[in-house]
PDB file of N, CA and C in Angstrom:
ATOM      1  N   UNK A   1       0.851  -1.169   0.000  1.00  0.00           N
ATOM      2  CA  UNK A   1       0.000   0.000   0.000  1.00  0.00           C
ATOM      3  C   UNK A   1       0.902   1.238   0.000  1.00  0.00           C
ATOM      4  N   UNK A   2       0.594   2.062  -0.700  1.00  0.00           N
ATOM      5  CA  UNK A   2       1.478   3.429  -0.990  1.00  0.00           C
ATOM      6  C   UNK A   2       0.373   4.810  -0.753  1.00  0.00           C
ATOM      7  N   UNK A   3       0.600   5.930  -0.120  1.00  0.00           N
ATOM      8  CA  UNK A   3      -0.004   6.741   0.212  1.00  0.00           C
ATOM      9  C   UNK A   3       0.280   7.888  -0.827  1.00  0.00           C
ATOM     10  N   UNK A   4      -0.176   8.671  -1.529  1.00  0.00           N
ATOM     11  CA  UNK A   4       0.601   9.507  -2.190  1.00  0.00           C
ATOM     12  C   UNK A   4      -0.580  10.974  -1.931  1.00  0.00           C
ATOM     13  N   UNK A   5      -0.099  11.902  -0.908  1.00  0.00           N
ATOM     14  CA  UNK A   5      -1.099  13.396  -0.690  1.00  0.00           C
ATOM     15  C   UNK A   5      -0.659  14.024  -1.626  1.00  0.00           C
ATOM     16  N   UNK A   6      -1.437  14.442  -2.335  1.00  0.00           N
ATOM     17  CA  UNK A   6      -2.572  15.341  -2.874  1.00  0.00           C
ATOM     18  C   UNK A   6      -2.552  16.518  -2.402  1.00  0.00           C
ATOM     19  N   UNK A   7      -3.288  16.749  -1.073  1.00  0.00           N
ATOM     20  CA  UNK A   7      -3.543  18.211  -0.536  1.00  0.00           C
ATOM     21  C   UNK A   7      -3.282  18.172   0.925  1.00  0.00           C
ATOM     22  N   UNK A   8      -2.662  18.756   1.628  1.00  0.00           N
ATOM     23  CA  UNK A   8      -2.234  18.211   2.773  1.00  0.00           C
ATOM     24  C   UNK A   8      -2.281  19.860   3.732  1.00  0.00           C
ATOM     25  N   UNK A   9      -2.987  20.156   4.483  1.00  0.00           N
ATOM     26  CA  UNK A   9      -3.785  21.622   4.819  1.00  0.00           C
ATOM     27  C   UNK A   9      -4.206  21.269   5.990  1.00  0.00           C
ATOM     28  N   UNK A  10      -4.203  21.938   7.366  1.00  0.00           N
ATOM     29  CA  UNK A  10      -4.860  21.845   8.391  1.00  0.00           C
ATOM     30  C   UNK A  10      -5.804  20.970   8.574  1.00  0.00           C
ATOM     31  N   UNK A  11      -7.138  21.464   8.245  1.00  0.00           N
ATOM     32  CA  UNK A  11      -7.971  20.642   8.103  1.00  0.00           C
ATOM     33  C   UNK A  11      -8.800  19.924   7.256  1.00  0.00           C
ATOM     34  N   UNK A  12      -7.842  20.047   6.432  1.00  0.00           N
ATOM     35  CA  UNK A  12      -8.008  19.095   5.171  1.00  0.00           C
ATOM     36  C   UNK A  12      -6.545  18.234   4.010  1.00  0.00           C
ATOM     37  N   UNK A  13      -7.303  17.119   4.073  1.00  0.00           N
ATOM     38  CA  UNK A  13      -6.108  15.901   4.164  1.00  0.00           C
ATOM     39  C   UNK A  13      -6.640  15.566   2.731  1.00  0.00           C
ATOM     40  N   UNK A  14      -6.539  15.367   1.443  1.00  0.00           N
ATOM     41  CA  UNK A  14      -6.305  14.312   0.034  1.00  0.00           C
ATOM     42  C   UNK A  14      -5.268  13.594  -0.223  1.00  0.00           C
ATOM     43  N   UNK A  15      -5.837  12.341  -0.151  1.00  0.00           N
ATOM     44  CA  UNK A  15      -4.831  11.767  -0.877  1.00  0.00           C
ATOM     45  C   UNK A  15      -4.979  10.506  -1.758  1.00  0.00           C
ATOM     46  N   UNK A  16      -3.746   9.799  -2.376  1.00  0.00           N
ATOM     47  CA  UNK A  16      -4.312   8.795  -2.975  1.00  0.00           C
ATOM     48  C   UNK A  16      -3.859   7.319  -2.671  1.00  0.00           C
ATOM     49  N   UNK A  17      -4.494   6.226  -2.903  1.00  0.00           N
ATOM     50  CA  UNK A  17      -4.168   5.290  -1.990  1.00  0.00           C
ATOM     51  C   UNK A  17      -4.074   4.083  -3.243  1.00  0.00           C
ATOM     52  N   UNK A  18      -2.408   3.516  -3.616  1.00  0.00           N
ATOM     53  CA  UNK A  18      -2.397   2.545  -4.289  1.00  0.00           C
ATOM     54  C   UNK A  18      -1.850   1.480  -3.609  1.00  0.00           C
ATOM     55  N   UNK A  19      -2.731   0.235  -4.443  1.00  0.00           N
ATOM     56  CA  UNK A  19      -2.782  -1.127  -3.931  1.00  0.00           C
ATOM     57  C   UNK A  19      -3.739  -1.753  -2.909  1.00  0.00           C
ATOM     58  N   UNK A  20      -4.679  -0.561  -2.853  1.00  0.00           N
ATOM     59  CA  UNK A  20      -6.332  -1.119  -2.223  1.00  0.00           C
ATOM     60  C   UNK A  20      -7.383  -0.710  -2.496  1.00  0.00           C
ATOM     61  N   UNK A  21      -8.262  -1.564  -2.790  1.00  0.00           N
ATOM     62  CA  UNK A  21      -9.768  -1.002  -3.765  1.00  0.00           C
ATOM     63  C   UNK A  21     -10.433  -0.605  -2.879  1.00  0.00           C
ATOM     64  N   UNK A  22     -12.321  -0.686  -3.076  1.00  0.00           N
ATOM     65  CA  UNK A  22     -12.979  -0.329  -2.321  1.00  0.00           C
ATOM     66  C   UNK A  22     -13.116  -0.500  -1.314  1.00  0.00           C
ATOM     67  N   UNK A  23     -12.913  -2.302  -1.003  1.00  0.00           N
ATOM     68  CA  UNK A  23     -13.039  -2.839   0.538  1.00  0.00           C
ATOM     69  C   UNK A  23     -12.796  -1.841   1.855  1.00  0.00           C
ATOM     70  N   UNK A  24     -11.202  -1.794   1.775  1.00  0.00           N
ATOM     71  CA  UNK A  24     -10.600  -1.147   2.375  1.00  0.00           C
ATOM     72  C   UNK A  24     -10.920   0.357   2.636  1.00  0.00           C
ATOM     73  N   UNK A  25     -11.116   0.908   1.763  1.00  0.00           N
ATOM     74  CA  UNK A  25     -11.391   2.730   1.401  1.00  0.00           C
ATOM     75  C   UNK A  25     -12.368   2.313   2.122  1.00  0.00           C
ATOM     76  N   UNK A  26     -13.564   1.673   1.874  1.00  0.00           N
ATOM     77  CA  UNK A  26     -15.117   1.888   1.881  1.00  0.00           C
ATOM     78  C   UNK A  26     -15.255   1.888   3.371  1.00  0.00           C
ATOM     79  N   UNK A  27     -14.396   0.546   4.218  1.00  0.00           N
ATOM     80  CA  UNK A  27     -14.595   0.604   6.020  1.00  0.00           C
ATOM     81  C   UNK A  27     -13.626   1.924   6.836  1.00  0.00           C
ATOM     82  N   UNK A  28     -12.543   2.483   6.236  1.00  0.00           N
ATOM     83  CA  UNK A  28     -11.905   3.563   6.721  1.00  0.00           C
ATOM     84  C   UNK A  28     -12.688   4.608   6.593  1.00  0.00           C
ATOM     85  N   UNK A  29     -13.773   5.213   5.668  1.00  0.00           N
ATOM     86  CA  UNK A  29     -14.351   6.418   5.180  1.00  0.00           C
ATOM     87  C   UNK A  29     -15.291   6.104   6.125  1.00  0.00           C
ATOM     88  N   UNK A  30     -16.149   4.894   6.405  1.00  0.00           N
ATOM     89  CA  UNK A  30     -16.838   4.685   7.654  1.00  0.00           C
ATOM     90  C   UNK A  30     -16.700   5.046   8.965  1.00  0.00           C
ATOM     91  N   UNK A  31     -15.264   4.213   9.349  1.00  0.00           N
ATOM     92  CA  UNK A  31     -14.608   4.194  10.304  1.00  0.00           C
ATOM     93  C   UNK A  31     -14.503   5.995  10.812  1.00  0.00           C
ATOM     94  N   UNK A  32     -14.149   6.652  10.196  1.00  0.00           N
ATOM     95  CA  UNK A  32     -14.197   8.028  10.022  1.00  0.00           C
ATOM     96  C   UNK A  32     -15.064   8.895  10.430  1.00  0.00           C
ATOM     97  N   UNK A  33     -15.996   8.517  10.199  1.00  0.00           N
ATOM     98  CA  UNK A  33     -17.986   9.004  10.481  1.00  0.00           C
ATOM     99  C   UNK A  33     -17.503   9.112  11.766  1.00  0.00           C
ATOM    100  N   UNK A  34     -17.246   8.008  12.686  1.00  0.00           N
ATOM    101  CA  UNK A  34     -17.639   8.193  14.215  1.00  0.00           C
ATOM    102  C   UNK A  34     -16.484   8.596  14.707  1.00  0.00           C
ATOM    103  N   UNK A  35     -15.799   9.688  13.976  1.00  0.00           N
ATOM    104  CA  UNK A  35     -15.388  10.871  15.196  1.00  0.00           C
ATOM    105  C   UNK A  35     -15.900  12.305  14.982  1.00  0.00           C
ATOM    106  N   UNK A  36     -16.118  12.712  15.992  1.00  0.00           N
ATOM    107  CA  UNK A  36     -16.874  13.934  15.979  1.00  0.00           C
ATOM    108  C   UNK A  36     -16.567  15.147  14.881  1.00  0.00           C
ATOM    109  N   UNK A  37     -15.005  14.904  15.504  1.00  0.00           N
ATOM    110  CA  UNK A  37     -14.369  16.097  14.717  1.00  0.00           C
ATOM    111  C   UNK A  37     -14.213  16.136  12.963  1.00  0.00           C
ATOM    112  N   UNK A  38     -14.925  15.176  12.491  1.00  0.00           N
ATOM    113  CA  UNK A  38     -14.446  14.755  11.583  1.00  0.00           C
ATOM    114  C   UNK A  38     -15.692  15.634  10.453  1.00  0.00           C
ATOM    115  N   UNK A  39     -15.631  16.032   9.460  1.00  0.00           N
ATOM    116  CA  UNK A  39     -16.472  16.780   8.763  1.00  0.00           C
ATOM    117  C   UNK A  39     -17.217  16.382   7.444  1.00  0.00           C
ATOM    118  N   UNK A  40     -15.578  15.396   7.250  1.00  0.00           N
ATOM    119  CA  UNK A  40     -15.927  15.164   5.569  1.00  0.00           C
ATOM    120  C   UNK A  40     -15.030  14.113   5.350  1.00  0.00           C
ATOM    121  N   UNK A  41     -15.744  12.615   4.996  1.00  0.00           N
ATOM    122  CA  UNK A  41     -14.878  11.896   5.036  1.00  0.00           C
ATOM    123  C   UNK A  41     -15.528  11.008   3.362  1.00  0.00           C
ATOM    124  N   UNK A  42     -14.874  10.773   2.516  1.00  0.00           N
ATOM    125  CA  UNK A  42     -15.481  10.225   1.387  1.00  0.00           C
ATOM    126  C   UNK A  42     -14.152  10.215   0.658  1.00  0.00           C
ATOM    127  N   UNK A  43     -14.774   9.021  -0.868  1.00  0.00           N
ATOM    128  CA  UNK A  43     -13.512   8.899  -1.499  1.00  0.00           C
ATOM    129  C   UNK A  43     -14.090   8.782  -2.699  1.00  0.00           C
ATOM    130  N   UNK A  44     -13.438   8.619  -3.869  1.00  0.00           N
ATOM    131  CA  UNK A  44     -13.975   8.310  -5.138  1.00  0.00           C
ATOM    132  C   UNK A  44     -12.795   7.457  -6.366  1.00  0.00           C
ATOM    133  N   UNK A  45     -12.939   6.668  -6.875  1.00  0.00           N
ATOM    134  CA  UNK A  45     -12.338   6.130  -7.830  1.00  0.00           C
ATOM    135  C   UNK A  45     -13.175   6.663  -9.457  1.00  0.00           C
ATOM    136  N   UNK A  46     -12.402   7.485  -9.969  1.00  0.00           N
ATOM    137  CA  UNK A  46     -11.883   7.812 -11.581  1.00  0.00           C
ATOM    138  C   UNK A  46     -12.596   6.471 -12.180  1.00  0.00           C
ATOM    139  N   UNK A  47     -11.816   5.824 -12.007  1.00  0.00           N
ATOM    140  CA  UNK A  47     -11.955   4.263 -13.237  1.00  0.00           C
ATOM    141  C   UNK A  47     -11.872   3.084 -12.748  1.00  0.00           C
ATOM    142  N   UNK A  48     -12.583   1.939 -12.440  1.00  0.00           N
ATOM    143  CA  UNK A  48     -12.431   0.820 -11.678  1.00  0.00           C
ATOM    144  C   UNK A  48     -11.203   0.383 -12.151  1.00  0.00           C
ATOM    145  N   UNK A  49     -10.612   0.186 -13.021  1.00  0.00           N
ATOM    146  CA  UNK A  49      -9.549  -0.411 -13.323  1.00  0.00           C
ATOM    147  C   UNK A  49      -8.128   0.292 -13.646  1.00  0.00           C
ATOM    148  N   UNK A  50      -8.085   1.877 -13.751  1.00  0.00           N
ATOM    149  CA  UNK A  50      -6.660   2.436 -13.858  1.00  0.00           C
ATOM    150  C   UNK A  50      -6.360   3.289 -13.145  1.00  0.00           C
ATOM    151  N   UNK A  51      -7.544   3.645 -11.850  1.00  0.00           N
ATOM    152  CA  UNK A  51      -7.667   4.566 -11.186  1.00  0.00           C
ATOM    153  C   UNK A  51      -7.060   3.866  -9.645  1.00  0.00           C
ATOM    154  N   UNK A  52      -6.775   4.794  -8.580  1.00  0.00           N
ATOM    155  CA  UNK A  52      -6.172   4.768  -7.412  1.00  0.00           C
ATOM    156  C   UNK A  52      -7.209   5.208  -6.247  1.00  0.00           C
ATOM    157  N   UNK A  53      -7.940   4.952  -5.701  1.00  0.00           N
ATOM    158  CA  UNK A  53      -9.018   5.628  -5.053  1.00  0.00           C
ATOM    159  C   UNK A  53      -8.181   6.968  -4.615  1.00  0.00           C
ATOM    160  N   UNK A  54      -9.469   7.945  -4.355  1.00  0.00           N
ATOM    161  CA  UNK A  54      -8.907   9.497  -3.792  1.00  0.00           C
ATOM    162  C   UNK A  54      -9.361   9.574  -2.393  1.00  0.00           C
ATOM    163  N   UNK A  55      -9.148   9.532  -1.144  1.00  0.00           N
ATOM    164  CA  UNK A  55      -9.249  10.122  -0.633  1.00  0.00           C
ATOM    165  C   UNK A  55      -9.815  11.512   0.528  1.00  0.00           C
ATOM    166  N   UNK A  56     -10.919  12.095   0.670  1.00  0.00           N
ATOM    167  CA  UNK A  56     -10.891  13.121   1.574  1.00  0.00           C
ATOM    168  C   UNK A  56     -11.339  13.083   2.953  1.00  0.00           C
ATOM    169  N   UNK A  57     -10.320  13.553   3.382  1.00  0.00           N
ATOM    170  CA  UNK A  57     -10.760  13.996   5.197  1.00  0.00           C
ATOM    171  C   UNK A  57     -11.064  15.337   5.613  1.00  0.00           C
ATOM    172  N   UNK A  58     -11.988  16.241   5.848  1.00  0.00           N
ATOM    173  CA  UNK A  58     -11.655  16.999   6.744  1.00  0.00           C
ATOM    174  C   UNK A  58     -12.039  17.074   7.902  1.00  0.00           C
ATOM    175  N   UNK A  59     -11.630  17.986   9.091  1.00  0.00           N
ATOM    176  CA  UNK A  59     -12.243  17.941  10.413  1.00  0.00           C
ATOM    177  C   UNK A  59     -12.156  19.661  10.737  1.00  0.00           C
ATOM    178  N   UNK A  60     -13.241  19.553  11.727  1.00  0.00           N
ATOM    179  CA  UNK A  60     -13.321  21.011  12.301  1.00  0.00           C
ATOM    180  C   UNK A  60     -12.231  21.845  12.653  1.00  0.00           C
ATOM    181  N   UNK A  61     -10.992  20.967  12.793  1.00  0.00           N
ATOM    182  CA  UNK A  61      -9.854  22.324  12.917  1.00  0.00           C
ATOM    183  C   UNK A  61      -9.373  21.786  14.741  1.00  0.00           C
ATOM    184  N   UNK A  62     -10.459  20.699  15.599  1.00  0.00           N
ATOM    185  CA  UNK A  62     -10.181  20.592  16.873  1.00  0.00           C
ATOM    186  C   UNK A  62      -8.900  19.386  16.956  1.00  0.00           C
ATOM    187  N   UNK A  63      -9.114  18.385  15.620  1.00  0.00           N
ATOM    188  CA  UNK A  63      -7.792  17.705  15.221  1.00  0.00           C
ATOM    189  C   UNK A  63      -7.165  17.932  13.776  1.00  0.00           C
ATOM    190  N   UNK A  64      -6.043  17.416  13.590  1.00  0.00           N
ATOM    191  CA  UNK A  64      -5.774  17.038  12.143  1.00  0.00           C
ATOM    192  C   UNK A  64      -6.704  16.152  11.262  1.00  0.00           C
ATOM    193  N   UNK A  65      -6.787  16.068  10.646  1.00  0.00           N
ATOM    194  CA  UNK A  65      -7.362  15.156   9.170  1.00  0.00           C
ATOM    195  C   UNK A  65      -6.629  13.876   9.491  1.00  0.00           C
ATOM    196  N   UNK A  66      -5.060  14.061  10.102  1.00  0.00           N
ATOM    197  CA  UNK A  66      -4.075  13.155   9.856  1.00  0.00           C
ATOM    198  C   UNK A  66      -4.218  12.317  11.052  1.00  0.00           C
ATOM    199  N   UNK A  67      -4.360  12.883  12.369  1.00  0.00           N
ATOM    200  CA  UNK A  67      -5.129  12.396  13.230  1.00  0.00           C
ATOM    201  C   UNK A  67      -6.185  11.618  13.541  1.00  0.00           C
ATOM    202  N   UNK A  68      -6.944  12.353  12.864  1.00  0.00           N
ATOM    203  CA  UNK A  68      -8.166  11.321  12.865  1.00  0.00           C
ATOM    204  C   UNK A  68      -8.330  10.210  11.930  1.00  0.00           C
ATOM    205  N   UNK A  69      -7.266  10.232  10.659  1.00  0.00           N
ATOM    206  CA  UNK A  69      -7.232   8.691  10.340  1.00  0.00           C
ATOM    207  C   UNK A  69      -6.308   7.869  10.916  1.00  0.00           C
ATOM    208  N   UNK A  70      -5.490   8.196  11.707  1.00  0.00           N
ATOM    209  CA  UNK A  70      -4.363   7.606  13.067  1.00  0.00           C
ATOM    210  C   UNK A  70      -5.384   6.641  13.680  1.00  0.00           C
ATOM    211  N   UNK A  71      -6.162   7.379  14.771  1.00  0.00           N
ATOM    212  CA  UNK A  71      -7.248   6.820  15.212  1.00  0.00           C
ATOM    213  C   UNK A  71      -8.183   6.321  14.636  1.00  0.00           C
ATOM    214  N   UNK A  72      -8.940   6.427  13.434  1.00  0.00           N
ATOM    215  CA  UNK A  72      -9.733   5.306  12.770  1.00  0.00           C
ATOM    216  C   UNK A  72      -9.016   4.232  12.312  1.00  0.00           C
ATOM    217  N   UNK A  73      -7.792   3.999  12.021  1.00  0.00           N
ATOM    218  CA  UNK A  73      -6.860   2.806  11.973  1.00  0.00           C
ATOM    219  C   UNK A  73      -6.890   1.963  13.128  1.00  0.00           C
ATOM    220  N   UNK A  74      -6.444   2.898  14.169  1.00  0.00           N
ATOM    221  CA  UNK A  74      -6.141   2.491  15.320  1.00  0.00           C
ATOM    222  C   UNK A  74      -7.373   1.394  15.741  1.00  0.00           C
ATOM    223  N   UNK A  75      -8.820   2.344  15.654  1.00  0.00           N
ATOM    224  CA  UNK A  75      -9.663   1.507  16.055  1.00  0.00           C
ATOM    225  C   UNK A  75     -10.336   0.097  15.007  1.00  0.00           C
ATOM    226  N   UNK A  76      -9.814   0.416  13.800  1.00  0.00           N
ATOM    227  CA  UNK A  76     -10.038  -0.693  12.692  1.00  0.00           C
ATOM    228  C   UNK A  76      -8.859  -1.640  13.069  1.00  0.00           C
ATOM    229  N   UNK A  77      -7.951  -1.801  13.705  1.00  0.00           N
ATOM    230  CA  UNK A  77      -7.064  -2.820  13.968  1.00  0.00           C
ATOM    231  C   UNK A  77      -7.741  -3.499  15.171  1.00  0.00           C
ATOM    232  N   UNK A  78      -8.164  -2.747  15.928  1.00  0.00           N
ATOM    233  CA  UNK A  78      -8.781  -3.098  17.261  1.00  0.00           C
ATOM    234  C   UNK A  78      -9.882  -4.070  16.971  1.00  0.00           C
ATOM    235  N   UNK A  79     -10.982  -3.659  16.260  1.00  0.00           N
ATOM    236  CA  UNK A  79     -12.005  -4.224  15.788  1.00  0.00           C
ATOM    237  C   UNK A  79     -11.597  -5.626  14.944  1.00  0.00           C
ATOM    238  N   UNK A  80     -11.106  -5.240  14.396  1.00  0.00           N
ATOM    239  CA  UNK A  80     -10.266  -6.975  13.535  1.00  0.00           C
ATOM    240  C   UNK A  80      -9.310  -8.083  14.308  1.00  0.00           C
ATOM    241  N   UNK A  81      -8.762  -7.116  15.083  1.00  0.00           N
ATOM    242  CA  UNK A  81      -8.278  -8.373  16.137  1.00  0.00           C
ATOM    243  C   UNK A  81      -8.921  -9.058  16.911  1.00  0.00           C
ATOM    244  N   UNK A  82     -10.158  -8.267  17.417  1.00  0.00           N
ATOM    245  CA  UNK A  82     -11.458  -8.919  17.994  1.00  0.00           C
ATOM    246  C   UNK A  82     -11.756  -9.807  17.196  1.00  0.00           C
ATOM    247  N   UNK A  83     -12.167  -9.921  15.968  1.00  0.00           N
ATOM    248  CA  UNK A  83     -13.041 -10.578  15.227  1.00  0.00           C
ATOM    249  C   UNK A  83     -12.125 -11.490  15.236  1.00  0.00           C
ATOM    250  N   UNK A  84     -10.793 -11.569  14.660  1.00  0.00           N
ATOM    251  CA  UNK A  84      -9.682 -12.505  14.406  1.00  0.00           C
ATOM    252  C   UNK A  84     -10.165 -13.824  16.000  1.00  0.00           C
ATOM    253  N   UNK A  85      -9.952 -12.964  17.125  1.00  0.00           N
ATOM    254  CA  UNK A  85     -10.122 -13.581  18.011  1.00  0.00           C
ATOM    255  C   UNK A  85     -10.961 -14.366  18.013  1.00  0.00           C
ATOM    256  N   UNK A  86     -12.847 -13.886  17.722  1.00  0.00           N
ATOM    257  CA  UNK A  86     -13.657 -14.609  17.979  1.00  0.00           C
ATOM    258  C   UNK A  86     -13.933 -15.420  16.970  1.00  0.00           C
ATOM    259  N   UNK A  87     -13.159 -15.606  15.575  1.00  0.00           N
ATOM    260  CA  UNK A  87     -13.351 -16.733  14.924  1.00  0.00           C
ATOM    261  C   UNK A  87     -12.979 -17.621  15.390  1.00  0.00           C
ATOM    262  N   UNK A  88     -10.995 -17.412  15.557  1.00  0.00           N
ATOM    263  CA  UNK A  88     -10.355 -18.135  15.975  1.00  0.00           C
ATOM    264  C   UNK A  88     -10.994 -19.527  17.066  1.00  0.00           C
ATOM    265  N   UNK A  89     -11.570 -18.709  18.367  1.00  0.00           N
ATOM    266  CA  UNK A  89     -12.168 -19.594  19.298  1.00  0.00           C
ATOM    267  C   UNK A  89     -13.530 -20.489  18.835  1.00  0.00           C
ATOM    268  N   UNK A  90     -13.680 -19.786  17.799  1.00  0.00           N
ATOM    269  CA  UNK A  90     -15.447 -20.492  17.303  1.00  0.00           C
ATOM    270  C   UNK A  90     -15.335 -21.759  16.550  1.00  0.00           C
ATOM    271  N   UNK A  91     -14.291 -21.387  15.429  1.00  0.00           N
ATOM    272  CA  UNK A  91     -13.760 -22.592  14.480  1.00  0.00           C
ATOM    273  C   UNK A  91     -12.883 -23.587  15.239  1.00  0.00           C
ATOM    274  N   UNK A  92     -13.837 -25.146  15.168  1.00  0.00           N
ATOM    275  CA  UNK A  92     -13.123 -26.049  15.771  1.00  0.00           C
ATOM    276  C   UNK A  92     -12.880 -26.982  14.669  1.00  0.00           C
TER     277      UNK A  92
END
């Protein structure tokens, strides 16, 4: 995965993200929603097939853009290790 910004501004973060399609984009732009500070979180792909998804964050200015996808990572690792966990114990 390669990060490549775009627009990189207080409270507002673009960028572009190669080597992951929607999956990924689609639960981070989610993940995103539930912080407060967060204003504007969405992405868009150009072309299913030559395009790089884009990117946008902004937030009210009370964190970074850059911040608050720190912490929506943070808590998307959290959430998957759970799950990791509770397969793990389920599948016998």
């Amino acid at each position: 995965m390669k990060i490549i910004p775009i627009e990189d501004k207080k409270n507002r973060f673009v960028f572009e993200v190669e080597g992951v399609g929607h999956t990924f984009i689609n639960i981070l732009k989610d993940e995103l929603w539930n912080d407060s500070h967060v204003k504007i979180s969405t992405y868009s792909v150009r072309h299913p097939i030559i395009s790089k998804p884009k990117v946008i964050v902004e937030t009210d200015g009370s964190e970074s853009p850059k911040a608050a996808l720190s912490s929506a990572i943070s808590r998307l690792k959290k959430t998957s290790e759970k799950f990791k966990k509770e397969i793990s114990s389920g599948v016998r």
